[in-house]
C-alpha atoms as a PDB file:
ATOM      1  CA  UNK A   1       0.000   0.000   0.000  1.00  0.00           C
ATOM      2  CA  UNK A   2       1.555   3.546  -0.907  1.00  0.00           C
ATOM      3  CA  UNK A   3       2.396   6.303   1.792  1.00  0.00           C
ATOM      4  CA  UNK A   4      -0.193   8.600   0.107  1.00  0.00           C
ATOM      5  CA  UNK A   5      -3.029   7.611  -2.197  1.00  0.00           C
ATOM      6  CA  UNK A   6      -1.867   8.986  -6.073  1.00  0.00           C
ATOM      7  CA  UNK A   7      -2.656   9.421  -9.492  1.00  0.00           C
ATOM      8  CA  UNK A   8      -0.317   9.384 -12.703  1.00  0.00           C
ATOM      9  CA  UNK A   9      -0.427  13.076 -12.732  1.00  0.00           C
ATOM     10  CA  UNK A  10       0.420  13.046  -9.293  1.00  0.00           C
ATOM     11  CA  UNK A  11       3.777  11.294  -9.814  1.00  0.00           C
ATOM     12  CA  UNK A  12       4.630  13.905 -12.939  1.00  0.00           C
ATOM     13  CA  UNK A  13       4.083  16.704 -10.859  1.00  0.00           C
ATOM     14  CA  UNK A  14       6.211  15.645  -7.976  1.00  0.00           C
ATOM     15  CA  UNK A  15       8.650  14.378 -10.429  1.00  0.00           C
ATOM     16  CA  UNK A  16       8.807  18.132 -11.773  1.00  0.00           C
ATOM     17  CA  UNK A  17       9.337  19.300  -8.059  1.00  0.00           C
ATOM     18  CA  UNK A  18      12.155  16.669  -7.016  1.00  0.00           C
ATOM     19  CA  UNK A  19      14.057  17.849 -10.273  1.00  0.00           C
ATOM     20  CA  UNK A  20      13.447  21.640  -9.741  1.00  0.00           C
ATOM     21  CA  UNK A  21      14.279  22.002  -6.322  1.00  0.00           C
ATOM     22  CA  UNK A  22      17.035  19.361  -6.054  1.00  0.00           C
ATOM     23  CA  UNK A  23      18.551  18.045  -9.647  1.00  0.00           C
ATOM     24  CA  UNK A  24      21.668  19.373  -8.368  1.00  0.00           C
ATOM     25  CA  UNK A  25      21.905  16.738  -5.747  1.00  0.00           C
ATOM     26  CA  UNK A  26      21.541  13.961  -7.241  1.00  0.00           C
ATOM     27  CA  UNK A  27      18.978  11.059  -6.903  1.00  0.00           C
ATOM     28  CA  UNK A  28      19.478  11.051  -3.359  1.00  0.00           C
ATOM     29  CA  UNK A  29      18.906  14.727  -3.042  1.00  0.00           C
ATOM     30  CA  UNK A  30      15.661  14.306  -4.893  1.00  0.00           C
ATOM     31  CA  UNK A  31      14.254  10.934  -3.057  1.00  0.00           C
ATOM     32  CA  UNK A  32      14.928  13.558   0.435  1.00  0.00           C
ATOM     33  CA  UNK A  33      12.989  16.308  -1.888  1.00  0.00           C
ATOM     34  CA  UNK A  34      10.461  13.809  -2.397  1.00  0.00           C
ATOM     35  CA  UNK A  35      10.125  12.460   0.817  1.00  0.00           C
ATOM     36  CA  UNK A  36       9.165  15.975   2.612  1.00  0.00           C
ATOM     37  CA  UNK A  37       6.529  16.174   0.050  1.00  0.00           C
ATOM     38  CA  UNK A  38       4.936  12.908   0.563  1.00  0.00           C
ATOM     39  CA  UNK A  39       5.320  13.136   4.680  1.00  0.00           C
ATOM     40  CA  UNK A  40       3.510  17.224   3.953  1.00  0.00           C
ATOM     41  CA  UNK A  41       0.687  15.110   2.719  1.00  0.00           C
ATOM     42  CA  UNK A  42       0.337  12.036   5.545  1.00  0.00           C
ATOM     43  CA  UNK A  43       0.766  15.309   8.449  1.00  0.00           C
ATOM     44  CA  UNK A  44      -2.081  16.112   9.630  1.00  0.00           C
ATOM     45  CA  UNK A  45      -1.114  19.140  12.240  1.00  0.00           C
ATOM     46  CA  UNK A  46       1.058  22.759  11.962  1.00  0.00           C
ATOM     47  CA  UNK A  47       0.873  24.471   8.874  1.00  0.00           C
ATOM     48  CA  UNK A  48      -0.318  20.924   6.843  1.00  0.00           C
ATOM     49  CA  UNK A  49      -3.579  20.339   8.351  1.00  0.00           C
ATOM     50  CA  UNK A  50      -5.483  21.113   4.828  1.00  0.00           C
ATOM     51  CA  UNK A  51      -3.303  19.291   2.633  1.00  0.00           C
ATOM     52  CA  UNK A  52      -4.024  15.755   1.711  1.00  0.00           C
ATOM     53  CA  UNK A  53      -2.683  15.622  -1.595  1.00  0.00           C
ATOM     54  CA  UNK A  54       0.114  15.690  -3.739  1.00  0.00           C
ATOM     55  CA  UNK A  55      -1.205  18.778  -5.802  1.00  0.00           C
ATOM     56  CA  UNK A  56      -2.601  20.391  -2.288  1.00  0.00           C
ATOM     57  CA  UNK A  57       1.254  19.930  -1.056  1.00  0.00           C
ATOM     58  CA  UNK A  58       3.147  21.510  -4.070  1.00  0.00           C
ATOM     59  CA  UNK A  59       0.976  24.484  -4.922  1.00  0.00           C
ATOM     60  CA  UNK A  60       0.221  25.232  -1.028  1.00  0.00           C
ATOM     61  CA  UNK A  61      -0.024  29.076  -0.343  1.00  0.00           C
ATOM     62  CA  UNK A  62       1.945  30.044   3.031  1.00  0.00           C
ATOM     63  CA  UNK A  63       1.576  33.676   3.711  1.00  0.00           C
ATOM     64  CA  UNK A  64       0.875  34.763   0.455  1.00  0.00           C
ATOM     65  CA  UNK A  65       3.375  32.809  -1.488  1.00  0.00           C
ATOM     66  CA  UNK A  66       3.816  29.262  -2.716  1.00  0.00           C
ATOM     67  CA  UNK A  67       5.267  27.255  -0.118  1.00  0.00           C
ATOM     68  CA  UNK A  68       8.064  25.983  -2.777  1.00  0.00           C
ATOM     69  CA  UNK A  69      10.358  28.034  -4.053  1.00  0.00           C
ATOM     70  CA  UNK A  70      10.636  25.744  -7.602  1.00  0.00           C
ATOM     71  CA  UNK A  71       6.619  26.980  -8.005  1.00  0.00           C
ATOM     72  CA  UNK A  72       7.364  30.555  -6.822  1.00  0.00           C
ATOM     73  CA  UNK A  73       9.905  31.303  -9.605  1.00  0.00           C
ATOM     74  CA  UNK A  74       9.383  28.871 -12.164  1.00  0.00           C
ATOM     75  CA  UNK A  75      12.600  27.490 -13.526  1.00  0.00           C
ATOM     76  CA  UNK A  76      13.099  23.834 -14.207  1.00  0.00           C
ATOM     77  CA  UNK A  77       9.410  23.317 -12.681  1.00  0.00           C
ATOM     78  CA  UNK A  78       7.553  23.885 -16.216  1.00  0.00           C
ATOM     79  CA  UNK A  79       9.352  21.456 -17.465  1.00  0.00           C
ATOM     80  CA  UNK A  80       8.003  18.409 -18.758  1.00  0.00           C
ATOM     81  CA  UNK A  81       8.459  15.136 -16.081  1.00  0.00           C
ATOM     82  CA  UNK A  82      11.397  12.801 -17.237  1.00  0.00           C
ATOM     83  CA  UNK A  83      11.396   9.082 -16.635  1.00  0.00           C
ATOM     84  CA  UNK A  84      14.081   8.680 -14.076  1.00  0.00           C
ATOM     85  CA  UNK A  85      12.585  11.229 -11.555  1.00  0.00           C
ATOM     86  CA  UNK A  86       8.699   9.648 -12.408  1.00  0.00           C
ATOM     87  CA  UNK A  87      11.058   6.003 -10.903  1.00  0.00           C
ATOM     88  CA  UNK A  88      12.108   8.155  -8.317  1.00  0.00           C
ATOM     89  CA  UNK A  89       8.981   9.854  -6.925  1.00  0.00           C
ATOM     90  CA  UNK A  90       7.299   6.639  -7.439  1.00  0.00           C
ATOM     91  CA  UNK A  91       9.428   5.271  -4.710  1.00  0.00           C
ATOM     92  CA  UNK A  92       8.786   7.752  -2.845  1.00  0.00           C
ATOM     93  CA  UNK A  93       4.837   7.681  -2.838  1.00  0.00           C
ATOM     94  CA  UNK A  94       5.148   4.042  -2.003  1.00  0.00           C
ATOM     95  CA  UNK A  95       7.656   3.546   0.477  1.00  0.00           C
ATOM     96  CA  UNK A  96      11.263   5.010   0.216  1.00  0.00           C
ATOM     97  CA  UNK A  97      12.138   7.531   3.315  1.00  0.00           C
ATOM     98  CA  UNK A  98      15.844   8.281   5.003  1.00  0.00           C
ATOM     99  CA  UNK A  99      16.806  10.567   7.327  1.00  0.00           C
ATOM    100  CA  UNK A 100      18.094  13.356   6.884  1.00  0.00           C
ATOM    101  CA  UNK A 101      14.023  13.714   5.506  1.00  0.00           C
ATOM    102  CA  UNK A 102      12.542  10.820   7.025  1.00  0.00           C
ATOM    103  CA  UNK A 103      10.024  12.765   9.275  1.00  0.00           C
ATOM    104  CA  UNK A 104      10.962  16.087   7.659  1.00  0.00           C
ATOM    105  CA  UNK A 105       8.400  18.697   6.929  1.00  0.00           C
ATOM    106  CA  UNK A 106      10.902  21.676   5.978  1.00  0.00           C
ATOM    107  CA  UNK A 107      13.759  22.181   4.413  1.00  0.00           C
ATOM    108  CA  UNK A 108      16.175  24.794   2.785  1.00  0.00           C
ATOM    109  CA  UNK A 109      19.358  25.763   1.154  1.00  0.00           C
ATOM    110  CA  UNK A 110      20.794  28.762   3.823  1.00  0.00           C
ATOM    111  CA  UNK A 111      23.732  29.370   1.542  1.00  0.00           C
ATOM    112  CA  UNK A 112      25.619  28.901   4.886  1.00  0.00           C
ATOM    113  CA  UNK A 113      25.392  26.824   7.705  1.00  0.00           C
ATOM    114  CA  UNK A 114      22.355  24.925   8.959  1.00  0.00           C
ATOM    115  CA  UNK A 115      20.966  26.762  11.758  1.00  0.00           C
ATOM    116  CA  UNK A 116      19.636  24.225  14.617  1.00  0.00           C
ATOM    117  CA  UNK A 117      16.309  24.909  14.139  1.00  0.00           C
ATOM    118  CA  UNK A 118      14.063  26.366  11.374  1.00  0.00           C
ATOM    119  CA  UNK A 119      10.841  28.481  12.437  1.00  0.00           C
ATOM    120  CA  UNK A 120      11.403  26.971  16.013  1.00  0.00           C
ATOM    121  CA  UNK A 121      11.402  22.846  14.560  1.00  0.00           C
ATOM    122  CA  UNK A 122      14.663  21.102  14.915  1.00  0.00           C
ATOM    123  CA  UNK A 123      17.459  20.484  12.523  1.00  0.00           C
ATOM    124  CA  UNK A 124      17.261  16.801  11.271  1.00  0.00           C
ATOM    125  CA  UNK A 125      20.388  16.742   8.886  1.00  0.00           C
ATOM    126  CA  UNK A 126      21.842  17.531   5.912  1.00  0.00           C
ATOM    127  CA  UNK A 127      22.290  16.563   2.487  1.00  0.00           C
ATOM    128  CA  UNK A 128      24.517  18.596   0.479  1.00  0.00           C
ATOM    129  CA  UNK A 129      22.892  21.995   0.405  1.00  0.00           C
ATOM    130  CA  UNK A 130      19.676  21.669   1.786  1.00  0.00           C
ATOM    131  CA  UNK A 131      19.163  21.630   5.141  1.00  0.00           C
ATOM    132  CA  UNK A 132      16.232  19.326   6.756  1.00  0.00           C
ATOM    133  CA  UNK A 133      13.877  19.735   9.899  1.00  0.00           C
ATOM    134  CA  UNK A 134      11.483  17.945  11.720  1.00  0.00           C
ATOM    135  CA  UNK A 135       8.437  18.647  13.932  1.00  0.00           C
ATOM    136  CA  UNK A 136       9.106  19.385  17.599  1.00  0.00           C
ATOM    137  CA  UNK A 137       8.734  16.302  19.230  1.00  0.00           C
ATOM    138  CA  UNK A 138       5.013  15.696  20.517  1.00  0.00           C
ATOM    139  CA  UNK A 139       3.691  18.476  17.832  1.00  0.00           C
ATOM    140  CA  UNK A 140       2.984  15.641  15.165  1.00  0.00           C
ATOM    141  CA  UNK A 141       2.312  12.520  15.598  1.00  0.00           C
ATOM    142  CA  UNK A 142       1.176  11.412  12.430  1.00  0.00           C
ATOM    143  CA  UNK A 143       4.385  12.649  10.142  1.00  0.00           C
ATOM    144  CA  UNK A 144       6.180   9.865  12.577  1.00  0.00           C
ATOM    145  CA  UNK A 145       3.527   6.701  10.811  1.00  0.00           C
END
């Protein structure tokens, strides 16, 4: 059974996000890409309570802007879905998640070091140049199933 319930659309459009906002990390960068995505749509608490989707996930508005940067400016998003990252966010939606994104809601590329916690959630690792974080311990439970 997958992680989230998905369509063939679904797995193009995450596809699109791994590659935009990670392509320069590699396929393990994009599987950690992929795996905040799929764990924003099983959370059911903080800023995710309304999203249940893949869609819902990547074109979620946080205080007035997209909550993905990829979606915000464009770039490699609005490009067509290849093959390898469709295998790749299929594995994701079904059952592939590592820390540093395991339970990871957030992440971001500081252009520096990662600070120890993002908007008050703790630092979970890093890969590269993003930086990951986790819920707060007893915030969300159900990022954690």
């Amino acid at each position: 059974m997958p992680r989230v319930k998905y369509k063939e659309s679904d797995v193009a459009l995450m596809a699109r996000m791994m590659r935009a906002e990670a392509e320069g990390e590699g396929k393990l960068g994009m599987l950690f890409v992929g795996n905040v995505i799929v764990n924003r749509a099983r959370a059911s608490c903080l800023d995710f309570t309304d999203v249940r989707t893949i869609p819902e996930v990547i074109y979620q508005v946080q205080g007035g802007n997209y909550s993905f940067e990829a979606v915000q400016k464009g770039n490699v998003f609005y490009n067509r879905a290849r093959s390898a990252e469709k295998r790749l966010a299929r594995k994701n939606l079904k059952y592939w998640r590592q820390q540093p994104a395991r339970y990871s809601l957030w992440y971001f590329n500081p252009y520096g070091p990662c600070p120890s916690t993002w908007y008050g959630q703790p630092f979970a690792g890093q890969f590269k140049n993003h930086c990951y974080y986790e819920p707060q311990a007893g915030t969300c439970a159900s990022v954690y199933t």
